[in-house]
Protein backbone atom coordinates (compact mmCIF):
# COMPACT_ATOMS: atom_id res chain seq x y z
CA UNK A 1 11.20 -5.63 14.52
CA UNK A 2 11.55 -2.42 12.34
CA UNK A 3 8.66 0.09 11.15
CA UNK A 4 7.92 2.75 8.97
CA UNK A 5 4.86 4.71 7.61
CA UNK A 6 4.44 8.10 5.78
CA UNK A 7 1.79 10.13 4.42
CA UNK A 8 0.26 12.46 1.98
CA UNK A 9 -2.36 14.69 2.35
CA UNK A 10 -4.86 15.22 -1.00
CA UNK A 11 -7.61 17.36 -1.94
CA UNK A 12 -9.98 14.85 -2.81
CA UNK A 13 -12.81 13.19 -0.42
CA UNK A 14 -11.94 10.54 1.44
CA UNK A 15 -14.76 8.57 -0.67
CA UNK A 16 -12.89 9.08 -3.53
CA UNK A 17 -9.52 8.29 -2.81
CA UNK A 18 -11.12 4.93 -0.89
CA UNK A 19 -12.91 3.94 -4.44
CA UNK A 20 -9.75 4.08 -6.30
CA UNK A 21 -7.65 2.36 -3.37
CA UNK A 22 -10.11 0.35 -1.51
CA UNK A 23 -10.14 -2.87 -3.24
CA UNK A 24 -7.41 -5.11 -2.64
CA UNK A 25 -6.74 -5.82 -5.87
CA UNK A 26 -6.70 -1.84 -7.16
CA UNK A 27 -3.02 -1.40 -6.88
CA UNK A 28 -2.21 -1.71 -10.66
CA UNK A 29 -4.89 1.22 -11.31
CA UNK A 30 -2.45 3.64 -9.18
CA UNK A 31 0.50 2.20 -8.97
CA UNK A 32 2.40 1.95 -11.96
CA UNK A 33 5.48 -0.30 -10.39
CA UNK A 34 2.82 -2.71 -9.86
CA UNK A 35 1.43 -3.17 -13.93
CA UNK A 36 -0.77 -6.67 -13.13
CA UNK A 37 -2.33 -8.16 -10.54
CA UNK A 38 -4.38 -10.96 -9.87
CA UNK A 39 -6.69 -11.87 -6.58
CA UNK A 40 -7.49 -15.57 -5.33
CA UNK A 41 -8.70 -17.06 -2.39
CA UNK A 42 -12.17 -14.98 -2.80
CA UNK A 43 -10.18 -12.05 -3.34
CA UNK A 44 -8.14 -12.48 0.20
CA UNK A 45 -4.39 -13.34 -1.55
CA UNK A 46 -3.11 -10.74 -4.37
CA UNK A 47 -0.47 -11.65 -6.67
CA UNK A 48 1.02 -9.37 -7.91
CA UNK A 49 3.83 -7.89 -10.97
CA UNK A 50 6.27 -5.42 -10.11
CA UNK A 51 8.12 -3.21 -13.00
CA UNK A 52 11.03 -5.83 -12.84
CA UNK A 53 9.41 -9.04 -13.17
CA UNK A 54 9.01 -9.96 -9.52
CA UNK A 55 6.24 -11.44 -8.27
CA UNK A 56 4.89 -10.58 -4.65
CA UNK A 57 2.30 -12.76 -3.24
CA UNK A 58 -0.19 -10.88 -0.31
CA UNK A 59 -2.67 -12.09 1.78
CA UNK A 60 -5.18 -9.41 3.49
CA UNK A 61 -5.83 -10.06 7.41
CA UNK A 62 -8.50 -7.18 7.89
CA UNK A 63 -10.41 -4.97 5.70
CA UNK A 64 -12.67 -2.43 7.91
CA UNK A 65 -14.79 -0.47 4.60
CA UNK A 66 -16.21 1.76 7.06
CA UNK A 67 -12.63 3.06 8.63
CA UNK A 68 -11.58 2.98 4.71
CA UNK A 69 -8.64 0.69 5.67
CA UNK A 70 -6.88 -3.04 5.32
CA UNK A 71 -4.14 -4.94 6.47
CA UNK A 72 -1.83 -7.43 4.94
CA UNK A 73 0.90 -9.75 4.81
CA UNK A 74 3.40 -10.84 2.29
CA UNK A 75 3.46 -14.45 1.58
CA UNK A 76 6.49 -14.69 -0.86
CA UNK A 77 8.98 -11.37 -2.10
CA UNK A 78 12.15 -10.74 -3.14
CA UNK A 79 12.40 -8.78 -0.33
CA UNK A 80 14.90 -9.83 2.70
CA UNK A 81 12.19 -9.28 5.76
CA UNK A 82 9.90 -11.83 7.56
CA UNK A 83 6.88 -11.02 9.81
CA UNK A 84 5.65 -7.86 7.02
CA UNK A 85 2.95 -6.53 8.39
CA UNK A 86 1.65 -3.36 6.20
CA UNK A 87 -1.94 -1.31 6.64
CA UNK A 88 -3.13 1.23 4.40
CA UNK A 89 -5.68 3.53 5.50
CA UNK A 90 -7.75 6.81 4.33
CA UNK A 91 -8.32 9.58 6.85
CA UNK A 92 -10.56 12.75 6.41
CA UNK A 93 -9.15 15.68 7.28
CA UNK A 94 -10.33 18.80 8.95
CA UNK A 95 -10.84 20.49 5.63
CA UNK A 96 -13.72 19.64 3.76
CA UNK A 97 -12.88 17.55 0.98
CA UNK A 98 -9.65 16.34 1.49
CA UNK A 99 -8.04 13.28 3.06
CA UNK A 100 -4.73 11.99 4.19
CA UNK A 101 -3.52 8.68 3.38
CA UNK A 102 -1.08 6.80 5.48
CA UNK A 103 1.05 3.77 4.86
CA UNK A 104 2.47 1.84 7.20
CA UNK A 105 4.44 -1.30 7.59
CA UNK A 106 6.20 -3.63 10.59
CA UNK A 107 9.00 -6.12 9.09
CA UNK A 108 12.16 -8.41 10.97
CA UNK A 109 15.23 -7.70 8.43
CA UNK A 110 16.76 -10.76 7.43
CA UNK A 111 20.09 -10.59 5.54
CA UNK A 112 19.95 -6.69 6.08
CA UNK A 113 20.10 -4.31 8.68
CA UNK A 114 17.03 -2.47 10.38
CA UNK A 115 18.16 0.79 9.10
CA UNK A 116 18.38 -0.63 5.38
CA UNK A 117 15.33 -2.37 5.22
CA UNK A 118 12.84 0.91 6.94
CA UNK A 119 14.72 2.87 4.16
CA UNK A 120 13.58 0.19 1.57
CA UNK A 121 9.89 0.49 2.64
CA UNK A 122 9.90 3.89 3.51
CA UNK A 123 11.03 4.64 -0.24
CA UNK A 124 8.22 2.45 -1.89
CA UNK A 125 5.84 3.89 0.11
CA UNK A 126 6.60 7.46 -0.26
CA UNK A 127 7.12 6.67 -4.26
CA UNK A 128 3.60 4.76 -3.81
CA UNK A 129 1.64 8.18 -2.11
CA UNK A 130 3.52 9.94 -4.77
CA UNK A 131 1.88 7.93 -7.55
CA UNK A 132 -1.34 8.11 -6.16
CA UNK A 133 -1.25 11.70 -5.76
CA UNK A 134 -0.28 11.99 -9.58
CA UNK A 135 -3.21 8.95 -10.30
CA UNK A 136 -5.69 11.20 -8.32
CA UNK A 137 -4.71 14.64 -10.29
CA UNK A 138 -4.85 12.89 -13.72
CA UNK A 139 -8.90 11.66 -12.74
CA UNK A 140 -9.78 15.37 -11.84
């Protein structure tokens, strides 16, 4: 099993990065790779767009809206991993008013190696915090 996660630390409350990113079905209002998105199963399984036409079908195993994080699992990608098992969460930090977000993600390459498929999720999450931080400057 292979892993990655990153972060990015913001000057904005955790609150307020957890109202824009809380919901399961926010990612199309910050990330613009991911233009629609739809939720089903009482809002527990997100389908959702990407830039190229994909579709990527998640279900959500935990949601804690106290710890300002969830869990989740993909269904169906075009991506060449089983067992994808991906939390996003929203820390405060020390300094009042700010907050780090961290993505993270366990996945079994299949058809790749491990080394080609952390670099795959490592990029779209560090291109995800990136569009979030630009989401979150363009509301201040």
């Amino acid at each position: 099993m292979a892993s990655t996660s990153t972060h990015i630390d913001v000057p904005h409350t955790p609150d307020h990065v957890w109202r824009l990113i809380g919901g399961f079905g926010s990612l199309p209002d910050w990330l613009p790779y991911i233009p629609a998105g739809t939720l089903s199963e009482g809002g527990r399984v997100r389908t959702l767009t990407n830039a190229d036409g994909d579709t990527v079908v998640e279900r959500l195993t935990a949601f804690d809206e106290a710890a300002r994080t969830y869990t989740y699992t993909i269904l169906k990608a075009p991506f060449a991993v089983t067992d994808y098992l991906s939390t996003l969460t929203v820390h405060p930090l020390p300094t009042p008013g700010a907050a780090r977000i961290e993505w993270s993600g366990t996945f079994t390459p299949t058809g790749l190696t491990d080394e080609d498929a952390v670099a795959l999720f490592h990029g779209i999450y560090t291109e995800g915090l990136a569009a979030l931080e630009r989401t979150l400057r363009e509301q201040a």
